[in-house]
C-alpha atoms as a PDB file:
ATOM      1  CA  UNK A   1       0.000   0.000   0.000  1.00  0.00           C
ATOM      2  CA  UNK A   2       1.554   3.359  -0.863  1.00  0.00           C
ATOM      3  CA  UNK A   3       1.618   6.209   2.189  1.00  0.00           C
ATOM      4  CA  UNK A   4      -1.477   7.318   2.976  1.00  0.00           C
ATOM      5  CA  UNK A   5      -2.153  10.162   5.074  1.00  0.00           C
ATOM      6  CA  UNK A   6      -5.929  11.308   6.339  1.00  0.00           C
ATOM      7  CA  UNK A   7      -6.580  14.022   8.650  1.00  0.00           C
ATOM      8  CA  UNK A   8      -9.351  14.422  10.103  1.00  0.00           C
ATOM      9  CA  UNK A   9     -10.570  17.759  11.951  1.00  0.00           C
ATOM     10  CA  UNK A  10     -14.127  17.866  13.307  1.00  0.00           C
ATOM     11  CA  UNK A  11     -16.835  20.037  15.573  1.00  0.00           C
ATOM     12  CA  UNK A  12     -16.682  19.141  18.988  1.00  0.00           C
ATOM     13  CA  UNK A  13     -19.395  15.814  19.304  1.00  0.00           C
ATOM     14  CA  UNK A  14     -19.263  15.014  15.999  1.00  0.00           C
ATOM     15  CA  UNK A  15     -17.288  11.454  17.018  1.00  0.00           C
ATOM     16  CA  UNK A  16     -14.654  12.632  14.860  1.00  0.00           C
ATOM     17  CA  UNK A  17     -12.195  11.489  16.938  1.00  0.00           C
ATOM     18  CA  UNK A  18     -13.777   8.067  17.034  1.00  0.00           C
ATOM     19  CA  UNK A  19     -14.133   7.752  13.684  1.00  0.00           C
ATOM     20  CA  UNK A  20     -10.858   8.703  12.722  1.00  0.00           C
ATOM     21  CA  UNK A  21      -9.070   6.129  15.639  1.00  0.00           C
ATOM     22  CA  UNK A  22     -11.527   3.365  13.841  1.00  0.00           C
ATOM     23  CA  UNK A  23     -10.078   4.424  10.349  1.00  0.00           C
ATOM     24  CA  UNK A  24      -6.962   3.549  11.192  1.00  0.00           C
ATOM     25  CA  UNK A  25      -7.520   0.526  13.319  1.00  0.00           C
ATOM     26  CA  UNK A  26      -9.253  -0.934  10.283  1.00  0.00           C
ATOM     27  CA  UNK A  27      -6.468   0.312   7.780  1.00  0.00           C
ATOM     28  CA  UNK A  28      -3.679  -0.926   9.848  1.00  0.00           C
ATOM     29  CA  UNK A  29      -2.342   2.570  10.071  1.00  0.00           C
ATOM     30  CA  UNK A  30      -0.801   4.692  13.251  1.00  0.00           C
ATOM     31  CA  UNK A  31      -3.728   7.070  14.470  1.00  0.00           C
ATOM     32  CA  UNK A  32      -2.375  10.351  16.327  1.00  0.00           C
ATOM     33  CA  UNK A  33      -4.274  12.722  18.357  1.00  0.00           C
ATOM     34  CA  UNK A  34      -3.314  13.120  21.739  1.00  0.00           C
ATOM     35  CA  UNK A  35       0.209  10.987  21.516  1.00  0.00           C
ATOM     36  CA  UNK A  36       1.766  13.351  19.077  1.00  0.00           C
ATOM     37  CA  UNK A  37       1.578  16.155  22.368  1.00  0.00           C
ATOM     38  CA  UNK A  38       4.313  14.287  23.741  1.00  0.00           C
ATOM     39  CA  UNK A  39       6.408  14.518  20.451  1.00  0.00           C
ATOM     40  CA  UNK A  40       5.616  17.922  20.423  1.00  0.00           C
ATOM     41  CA  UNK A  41       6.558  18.928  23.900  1.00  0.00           C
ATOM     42  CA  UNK A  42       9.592  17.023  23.731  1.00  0.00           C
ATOM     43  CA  UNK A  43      10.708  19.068  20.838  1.00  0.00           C
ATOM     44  CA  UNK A  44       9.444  22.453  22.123  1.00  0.00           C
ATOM     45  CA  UNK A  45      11.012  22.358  25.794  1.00  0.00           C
ATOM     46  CA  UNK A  46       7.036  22.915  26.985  1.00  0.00           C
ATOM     47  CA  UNK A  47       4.707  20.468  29.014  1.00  0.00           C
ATOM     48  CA  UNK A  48       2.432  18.087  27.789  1.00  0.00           C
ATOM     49  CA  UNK A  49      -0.244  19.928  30.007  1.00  0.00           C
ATOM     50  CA  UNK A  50       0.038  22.792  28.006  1.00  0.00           C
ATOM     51  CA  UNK A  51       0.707  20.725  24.448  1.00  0.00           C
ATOM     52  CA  UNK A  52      -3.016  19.703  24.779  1.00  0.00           C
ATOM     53  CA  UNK A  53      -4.189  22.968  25.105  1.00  0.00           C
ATOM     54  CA  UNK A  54      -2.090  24.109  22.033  1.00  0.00           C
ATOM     55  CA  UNK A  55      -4.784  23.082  19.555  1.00  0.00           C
ATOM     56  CA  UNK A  56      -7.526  26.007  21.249  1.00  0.00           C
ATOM     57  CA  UNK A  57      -7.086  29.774  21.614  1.00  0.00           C
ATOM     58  CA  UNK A  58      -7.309  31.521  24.255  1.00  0.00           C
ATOM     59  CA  UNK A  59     -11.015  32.379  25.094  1.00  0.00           C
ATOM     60  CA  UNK A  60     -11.058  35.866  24.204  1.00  0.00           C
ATOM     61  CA  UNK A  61     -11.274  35.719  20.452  1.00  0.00           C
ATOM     62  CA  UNK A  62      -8.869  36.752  17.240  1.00  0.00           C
ATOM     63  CA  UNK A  63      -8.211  39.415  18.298  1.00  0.00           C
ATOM     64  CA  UNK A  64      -6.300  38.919  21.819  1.00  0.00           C
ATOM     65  CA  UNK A  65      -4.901  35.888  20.482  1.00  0.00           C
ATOM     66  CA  UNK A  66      -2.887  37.837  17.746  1.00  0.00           C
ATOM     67  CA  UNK A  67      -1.602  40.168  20.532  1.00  0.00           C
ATOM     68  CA  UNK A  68      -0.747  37.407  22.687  1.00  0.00           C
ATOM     69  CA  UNK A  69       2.638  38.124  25.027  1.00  0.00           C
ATOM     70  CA  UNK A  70       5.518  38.023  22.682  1.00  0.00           C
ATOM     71  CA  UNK A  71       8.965  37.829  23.418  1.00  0.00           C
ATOM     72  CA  UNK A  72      11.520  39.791  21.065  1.00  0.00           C
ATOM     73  CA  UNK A  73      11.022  38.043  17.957  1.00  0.00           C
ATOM     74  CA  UNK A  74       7.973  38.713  17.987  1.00  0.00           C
ATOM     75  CA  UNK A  75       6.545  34.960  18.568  1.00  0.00           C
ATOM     76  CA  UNK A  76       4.306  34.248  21.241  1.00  0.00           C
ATOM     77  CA  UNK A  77       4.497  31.120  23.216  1.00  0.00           C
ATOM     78  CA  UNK A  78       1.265  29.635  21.366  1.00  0.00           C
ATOM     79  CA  UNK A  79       3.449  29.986  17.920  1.00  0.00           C
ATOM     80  CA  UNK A  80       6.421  28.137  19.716  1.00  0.00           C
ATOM     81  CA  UNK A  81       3.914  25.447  20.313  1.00  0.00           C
ATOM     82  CA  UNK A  82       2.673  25.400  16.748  1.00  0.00           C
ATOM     83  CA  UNK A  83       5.934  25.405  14.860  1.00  0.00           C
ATOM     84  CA  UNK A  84       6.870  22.358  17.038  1.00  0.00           C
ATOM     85  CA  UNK A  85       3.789  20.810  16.102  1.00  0.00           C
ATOM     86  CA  UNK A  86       4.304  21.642  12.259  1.00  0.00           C
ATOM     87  CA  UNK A  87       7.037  19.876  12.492  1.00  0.00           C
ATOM     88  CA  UNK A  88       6.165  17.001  14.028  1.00  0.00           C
ATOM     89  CA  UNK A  89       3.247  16.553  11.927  1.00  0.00           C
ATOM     90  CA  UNK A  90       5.549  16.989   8.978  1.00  0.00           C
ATOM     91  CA  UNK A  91       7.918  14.590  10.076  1.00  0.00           C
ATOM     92  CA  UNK A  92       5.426  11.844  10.977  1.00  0.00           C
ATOM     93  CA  UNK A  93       3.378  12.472   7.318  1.00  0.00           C
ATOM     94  CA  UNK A  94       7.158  11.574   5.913  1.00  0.00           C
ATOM     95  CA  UNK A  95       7.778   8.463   7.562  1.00  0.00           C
ATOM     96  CA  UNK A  96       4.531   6.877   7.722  1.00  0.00           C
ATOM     97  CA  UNK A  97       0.745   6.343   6.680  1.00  0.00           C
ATOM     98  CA  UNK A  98      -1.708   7.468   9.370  1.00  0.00           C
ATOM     99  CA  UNK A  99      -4.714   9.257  10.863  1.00  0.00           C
ATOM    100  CA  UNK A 100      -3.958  12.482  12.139  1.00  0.00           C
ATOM    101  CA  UNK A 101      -6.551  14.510  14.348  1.00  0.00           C
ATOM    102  CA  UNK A 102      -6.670  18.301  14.039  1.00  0.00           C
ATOM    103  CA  UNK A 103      -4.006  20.100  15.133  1.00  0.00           C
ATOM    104  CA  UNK A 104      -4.203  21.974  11.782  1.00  0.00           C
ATOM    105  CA  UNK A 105      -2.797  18.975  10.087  1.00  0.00           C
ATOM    106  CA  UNK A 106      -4.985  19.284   7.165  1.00  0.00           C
ATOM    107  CA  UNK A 107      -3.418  22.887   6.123  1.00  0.00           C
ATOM    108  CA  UNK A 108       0.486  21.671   7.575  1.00  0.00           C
ATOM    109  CA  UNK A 109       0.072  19.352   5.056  1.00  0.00           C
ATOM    110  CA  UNK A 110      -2.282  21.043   1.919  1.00  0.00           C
ATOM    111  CA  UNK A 111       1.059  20.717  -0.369  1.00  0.00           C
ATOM    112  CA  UNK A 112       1.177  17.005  -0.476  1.00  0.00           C
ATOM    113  CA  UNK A 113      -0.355  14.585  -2.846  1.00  0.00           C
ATOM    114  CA  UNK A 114      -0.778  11.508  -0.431  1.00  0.00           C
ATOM    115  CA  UNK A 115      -3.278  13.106   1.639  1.00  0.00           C
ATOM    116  CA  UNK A 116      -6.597  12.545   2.534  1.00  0.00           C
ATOM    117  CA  UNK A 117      -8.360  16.099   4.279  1.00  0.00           C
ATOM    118  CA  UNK A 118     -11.791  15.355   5.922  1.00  0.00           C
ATOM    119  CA  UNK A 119     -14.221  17.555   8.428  1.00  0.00           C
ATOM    120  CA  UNK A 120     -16.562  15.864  10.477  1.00  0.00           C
ATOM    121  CA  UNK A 121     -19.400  17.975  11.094  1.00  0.00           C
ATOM    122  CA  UNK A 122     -23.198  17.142  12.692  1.00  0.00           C
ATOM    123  CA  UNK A 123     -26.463  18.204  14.051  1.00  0.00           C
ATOM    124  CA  UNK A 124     -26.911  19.530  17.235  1.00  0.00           C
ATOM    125  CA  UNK A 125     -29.101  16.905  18.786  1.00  0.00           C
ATOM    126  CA  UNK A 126     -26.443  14.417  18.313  1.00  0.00           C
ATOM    127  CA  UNK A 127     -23.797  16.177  19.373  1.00  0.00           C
ATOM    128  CA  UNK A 128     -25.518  17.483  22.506  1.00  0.00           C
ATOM    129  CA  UNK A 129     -26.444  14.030  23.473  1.00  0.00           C
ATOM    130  CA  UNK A 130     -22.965  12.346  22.713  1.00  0.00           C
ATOM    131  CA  UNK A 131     -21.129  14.766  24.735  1.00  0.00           C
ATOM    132  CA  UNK A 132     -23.788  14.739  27.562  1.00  0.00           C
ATOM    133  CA  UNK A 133     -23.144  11.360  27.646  1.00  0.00           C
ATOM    134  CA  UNK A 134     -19.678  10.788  27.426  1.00  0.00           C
ATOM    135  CA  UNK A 135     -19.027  14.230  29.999  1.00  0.00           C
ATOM    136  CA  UNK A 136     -21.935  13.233  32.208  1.00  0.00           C
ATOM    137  CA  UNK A 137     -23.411  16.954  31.950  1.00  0.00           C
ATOM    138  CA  UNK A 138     -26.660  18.433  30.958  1.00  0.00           C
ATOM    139  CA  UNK A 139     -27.752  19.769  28.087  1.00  0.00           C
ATOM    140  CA  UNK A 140     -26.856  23.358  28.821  1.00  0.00           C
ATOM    141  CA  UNK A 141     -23.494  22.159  29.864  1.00  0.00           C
ATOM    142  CA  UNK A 142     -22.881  20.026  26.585  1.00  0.00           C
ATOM    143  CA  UNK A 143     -23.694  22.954  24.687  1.00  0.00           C
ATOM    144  CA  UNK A 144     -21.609  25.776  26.114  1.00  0.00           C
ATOM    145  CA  UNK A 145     -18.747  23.296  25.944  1.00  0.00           C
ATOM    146  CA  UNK A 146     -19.630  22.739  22.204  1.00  0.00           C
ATOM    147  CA  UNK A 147     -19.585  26.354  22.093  1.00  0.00           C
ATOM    148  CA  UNK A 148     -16.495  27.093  23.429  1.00  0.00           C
ATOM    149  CA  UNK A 149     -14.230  24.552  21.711  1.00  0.00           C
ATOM    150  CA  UNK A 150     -15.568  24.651  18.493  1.00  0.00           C
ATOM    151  CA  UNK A 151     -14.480  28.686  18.546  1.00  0.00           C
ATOM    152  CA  UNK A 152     -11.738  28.294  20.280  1.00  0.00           C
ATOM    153  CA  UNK A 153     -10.713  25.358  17.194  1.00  0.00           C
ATOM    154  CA  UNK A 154     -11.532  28.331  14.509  1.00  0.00           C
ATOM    155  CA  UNK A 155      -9.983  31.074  16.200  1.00  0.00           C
ATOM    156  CA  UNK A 156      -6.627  28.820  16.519  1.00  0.00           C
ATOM    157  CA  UNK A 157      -7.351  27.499  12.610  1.00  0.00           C
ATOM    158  CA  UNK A 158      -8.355  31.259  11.561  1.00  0.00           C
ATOM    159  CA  UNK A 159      -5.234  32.779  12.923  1.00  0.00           C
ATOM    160  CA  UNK A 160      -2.527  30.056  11.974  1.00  0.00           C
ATOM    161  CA  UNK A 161      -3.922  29.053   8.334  1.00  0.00           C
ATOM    162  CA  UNK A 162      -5.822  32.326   7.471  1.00  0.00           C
ATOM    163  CA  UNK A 163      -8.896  30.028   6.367  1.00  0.00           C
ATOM    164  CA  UNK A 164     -11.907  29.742   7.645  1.00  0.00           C
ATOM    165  CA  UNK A 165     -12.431  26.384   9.937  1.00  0.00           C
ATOM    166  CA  UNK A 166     -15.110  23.563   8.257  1.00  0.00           C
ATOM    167  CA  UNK A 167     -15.260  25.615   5.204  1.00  0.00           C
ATOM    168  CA  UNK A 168     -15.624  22.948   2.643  1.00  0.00           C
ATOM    169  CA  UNK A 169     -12.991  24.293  -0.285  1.00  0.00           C
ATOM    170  CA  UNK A 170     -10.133  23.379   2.429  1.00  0.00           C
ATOM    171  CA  UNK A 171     -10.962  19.509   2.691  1.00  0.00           C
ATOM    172  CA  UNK A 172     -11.257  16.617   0.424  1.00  0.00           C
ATOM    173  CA  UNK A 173     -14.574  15.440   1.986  1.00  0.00           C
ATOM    174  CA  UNK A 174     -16.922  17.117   4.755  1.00  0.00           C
ATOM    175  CA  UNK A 175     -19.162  14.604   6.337  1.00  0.00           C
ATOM    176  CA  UNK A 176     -22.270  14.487   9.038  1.00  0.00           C
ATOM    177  CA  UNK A 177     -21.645  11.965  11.131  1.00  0.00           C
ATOM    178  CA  UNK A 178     -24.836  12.870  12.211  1.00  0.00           C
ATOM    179  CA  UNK A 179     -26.855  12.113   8.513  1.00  0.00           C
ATOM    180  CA  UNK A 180     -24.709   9.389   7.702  1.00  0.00           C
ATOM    181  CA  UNK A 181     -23.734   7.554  11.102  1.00  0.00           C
ATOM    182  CA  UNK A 182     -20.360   6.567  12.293  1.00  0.00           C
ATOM    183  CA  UNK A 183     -19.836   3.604  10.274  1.00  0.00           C
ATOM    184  CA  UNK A 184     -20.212   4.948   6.766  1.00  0.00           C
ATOM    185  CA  UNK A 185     -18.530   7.944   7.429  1.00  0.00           C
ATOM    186  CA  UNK A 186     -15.749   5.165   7.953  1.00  0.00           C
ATOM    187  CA  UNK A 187     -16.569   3.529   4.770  1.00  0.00           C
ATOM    188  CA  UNK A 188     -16.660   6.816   2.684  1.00  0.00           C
ATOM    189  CA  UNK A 189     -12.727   7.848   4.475  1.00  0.00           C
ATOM    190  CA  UNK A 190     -11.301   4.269   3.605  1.00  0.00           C
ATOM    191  CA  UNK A 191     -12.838   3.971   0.274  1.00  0.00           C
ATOM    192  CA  UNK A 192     -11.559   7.659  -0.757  1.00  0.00           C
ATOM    193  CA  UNK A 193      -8.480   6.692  -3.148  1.00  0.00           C
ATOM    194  CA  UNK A 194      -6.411   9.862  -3.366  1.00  0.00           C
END
């Protein structure tokens, strides 16, 4: 099988992340989410703890996230993170076929030809009700985290790729998981020859 790379960002509830680890348990391929935060950390001197937040802005918006404390080059310590997770993600889509999960993967790596980019979007029932269940919190709860991560995931996306997040033109496939349930969103992914 030649390399294959798929990445895979989603809204928060989608099961993107699920979908995505079953992709490449049923491809055979190395999935990478949270594991490639220790890579990352490693290589940028920073903690894991704050690797994992690396993928969301700050709360406050575009605007306080592109005056974010800099130090005298100018860089903040949220574009530290990112080039060490550029690389990293680079280095990983070089050596092997896999399933990465956002981290702006799909944009790190919009100039190669082996790669698979796919959103996973749904409706807000669904979403509300798988987060409720797997966070044990109400409804209101579920959907002021859904909220808050999904802008905080655009905000980061907006400011490092200057695209807009789930806009279709920037993936090879955009899927509801919602419409089209987990397992032929699967089907769709690993039947998707690129």
């Amino acid at each position: 099988m030649a390399k294959r790379i798929i990445t895979i960002s989603r809204e928060f509830g989608s099961g993107g992340r699920f979908i995505g680890e079953e992709v490449a348990k049923q491809l055979g391929i190395k999935y990478y989410d949270k594991d490639i935060i220790a890579q990352i950390a490693e290589q940028s001197g920073f903690s894991a703890e704050y690797e994992e937040k690396a993928e969301l802005s700050p709360k406050k918006g575009l605007l306080a996230y592109a005056f974010a404390g800099r130090d005298i080059t100018g860089k903040s310590v949220e574009d530290m993170v990112y080039e060490a997770q550029r690389k990293v993600i680079l280095e990983i889509a070089e050596k092997e076929s896999c399933v990465i999960i956002g981290r702006n993967a799909d944009f790190i790596l919009k100039d190669k030809d082996n790669v698979l980019n796919v959103f996973i979007h749904g409706d807000m029932p669904e979403k509300v009700a798988r987060i409720c269940k797997l966070y044990n919190v109400t409804e209101e709860e579920a959907e002021k985290m859904m909220a808050d991560i999904d802008k905080r995931r655009m905000t980061n996306y907006r400011f490092y790729t200057d695209q807009k997040w789930g806009m279709a033109k920037n993936y090879t496939l955009s899927l509801n998981s919602s419409e089209l349930g987990y397992d032929l969103c699967e089907k769709i992914i690993m039947d998707c020859k690129k």
